[in-house]
N, C-alpha and C. Protein backbone atom coordinates (compact mmCIF):
# COMPACT_ATOMS: atom_id res chain seq x y z
N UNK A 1 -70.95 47.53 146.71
CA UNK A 1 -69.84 47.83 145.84
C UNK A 1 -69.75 46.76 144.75
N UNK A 2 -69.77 47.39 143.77
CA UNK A 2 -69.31 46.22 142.44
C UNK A 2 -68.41 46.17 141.98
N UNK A 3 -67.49 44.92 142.04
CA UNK A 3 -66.28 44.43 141.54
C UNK A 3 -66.28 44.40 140.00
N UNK A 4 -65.68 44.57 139.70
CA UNK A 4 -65.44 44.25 137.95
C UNK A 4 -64.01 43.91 137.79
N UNK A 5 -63.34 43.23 136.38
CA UNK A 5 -62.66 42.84 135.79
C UNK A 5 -62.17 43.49 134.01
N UNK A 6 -61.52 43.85 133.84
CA UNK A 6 -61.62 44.48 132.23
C UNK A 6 -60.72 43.53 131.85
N UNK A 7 -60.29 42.97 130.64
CA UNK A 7 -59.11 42.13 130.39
C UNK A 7 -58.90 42.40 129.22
N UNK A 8 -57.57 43.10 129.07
CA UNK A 8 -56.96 43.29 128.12
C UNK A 8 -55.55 42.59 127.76
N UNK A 9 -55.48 41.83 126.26
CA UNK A 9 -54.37 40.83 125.94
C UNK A 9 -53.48 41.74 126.16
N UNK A 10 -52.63 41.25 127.10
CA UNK A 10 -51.47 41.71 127.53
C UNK A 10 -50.69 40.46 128.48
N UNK A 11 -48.96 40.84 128.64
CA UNK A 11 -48.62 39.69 129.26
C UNK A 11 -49.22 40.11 130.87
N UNK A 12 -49.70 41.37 131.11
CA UNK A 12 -49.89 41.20 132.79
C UNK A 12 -51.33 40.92 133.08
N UNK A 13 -52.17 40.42 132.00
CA UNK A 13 -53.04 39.39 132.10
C UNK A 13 -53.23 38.19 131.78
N UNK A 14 -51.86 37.73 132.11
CA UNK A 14 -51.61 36.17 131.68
C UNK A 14 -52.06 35.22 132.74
N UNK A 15 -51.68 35.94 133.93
CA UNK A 15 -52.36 35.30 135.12
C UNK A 15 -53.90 34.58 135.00
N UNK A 16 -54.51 35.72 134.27
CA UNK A 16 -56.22 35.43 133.93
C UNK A 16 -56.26 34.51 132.65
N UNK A 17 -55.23 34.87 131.82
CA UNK A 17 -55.72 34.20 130.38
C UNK A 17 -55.58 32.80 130.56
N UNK A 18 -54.18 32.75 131.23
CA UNK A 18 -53.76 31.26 131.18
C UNK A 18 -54.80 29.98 132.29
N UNK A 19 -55.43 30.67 133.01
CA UNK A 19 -56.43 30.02 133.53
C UNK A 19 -57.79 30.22 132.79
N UNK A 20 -58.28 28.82 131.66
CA UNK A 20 -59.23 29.11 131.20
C UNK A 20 -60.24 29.43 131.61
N UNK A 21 -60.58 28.44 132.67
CA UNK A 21 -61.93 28.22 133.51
C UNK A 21 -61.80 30.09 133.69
N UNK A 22 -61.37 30.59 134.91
CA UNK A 22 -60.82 31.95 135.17
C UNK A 22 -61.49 33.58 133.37
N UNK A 23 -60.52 32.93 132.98
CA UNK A 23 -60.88 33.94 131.40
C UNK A 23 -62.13 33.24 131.20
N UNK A 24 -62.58 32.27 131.26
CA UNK A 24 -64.21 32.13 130.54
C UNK A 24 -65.40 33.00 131.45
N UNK A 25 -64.57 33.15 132.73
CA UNK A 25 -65.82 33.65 133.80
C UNK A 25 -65.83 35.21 133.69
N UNK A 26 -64.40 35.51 133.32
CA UNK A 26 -64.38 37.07 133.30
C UNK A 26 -64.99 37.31 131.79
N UNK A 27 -64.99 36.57 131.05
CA UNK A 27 -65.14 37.44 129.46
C UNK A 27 -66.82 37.38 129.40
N UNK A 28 -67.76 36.26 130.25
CA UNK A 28 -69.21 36.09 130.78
C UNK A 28 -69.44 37.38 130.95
N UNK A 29 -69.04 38.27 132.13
CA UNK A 29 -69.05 39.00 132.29
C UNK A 29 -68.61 40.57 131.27
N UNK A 30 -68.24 40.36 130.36
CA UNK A 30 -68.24 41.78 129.43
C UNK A 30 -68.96 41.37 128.32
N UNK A 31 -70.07 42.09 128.01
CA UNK A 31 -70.90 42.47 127.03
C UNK A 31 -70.57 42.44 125.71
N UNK A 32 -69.36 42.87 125.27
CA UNK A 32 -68.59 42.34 124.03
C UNK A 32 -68.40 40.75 123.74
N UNK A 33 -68.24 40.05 125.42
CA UNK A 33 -68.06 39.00 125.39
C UNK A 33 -66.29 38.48 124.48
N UNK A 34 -65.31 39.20 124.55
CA UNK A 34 -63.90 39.28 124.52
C UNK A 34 -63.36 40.00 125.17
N UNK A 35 -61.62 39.79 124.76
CA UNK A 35 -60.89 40.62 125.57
C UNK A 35 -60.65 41.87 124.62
N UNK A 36 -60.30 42.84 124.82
CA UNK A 36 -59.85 44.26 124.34
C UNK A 36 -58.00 43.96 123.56
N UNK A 37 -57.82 44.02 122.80
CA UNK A 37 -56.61 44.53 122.36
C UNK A 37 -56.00 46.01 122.91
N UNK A 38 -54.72 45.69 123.01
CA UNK A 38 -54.25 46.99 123.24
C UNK A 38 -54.14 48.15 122.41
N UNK A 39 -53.84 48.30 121.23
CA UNK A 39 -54.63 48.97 119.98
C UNK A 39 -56.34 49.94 120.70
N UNK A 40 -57.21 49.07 121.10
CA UNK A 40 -57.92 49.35 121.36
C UNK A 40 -58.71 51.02 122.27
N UNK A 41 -57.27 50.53 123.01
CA UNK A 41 -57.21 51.85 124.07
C UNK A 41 -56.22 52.67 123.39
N UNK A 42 -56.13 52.98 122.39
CA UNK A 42 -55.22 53.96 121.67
C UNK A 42 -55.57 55.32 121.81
N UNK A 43 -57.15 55.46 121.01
CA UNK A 43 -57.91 56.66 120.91
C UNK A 43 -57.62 57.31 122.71
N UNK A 44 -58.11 56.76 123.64
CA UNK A 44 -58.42 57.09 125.30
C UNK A 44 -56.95 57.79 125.17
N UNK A 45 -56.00 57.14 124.79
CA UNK A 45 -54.71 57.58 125.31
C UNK A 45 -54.19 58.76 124.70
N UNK A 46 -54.40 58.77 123.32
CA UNK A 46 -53.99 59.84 122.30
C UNK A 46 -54.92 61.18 122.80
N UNK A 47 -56.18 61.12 123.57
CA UNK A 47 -56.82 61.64 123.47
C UNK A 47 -56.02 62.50 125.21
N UNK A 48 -55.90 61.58 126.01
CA UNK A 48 -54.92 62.19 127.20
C UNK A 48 -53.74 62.77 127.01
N UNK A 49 -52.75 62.27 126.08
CA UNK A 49 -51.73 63.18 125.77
C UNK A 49 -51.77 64.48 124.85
N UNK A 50 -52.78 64.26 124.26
CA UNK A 50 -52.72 65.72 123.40
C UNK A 50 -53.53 66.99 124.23
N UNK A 51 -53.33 67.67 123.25
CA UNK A 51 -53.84 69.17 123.86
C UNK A 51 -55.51 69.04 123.82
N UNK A 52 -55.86 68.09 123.18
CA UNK A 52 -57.68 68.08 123.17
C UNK A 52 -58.18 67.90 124.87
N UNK A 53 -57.15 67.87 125.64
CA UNK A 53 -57.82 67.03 126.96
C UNK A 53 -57.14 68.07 127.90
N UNK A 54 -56.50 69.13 127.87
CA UNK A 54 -56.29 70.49 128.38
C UNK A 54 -56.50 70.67 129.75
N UNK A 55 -58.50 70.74 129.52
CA UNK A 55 -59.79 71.05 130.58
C UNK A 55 -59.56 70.23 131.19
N UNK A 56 -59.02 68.47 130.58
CA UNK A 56 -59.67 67.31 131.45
C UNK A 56 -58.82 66.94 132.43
N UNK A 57 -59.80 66.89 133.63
CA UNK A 57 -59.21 66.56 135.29
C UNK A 57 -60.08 65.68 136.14
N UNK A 58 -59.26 64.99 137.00
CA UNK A 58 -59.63 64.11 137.86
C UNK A 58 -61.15 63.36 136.76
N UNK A 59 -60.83 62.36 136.20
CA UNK A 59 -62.16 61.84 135.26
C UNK A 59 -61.08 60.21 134.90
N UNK A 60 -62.77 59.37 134.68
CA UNK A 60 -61.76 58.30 134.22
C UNK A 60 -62.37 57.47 133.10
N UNK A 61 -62.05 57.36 131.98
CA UNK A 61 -62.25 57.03 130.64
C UNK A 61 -62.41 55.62 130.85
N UNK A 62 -63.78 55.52 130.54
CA UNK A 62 -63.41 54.10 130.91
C UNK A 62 -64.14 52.96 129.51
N UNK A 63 -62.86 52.15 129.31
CA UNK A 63 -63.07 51.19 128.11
C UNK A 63 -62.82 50.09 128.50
N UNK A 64 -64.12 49.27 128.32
CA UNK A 64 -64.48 48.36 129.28
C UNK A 64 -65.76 47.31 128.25
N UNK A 65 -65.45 47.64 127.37
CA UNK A 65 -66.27 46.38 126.54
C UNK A 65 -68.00 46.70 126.97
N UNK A 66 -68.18 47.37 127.32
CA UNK A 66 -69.70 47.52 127.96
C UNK A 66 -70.09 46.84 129.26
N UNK A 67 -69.15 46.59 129.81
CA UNK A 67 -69.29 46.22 130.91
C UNK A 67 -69.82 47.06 132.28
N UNK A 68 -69.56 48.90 131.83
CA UNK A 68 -70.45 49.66 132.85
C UNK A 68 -71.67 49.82 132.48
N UNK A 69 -72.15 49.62 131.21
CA UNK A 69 -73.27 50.02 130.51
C UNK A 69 -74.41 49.75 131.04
């Protein structure tokens, strides 16, 4: 099983941010090599509330800096 981490600036990743050591090991780990803005995940979301996503069930969008890639 593989663990992962996504980190997006937010205060309920302050826990992670505010420990540098911590945020330097997780951001190693994403391919972007930063954290995601919340902005970021806009499209994913706009795209769940509107009628374009109808069909879409049990699926999980995942924005993640390239970190599944």
């Amino acid at each position: 099983m593989h663990c992962f981490l996504d980190l997006l600036q937010t205060k309920f990743a302050s826990a992670i941010t505010e420990n540098k050591e911590i945020e330097k090991e997780v951001i190693a780990q994403i391919p972007m090599k930063r954290m995601a803005e919340p902005s970021e995940m806009a499209g994913a979301v706009l795209y769940l509330v509107s009628s374009a996503s109808s069909y879409t069930t049990g699926t999980c969008i995942t924005c993640d800096g390239g970190l599944l890639a």
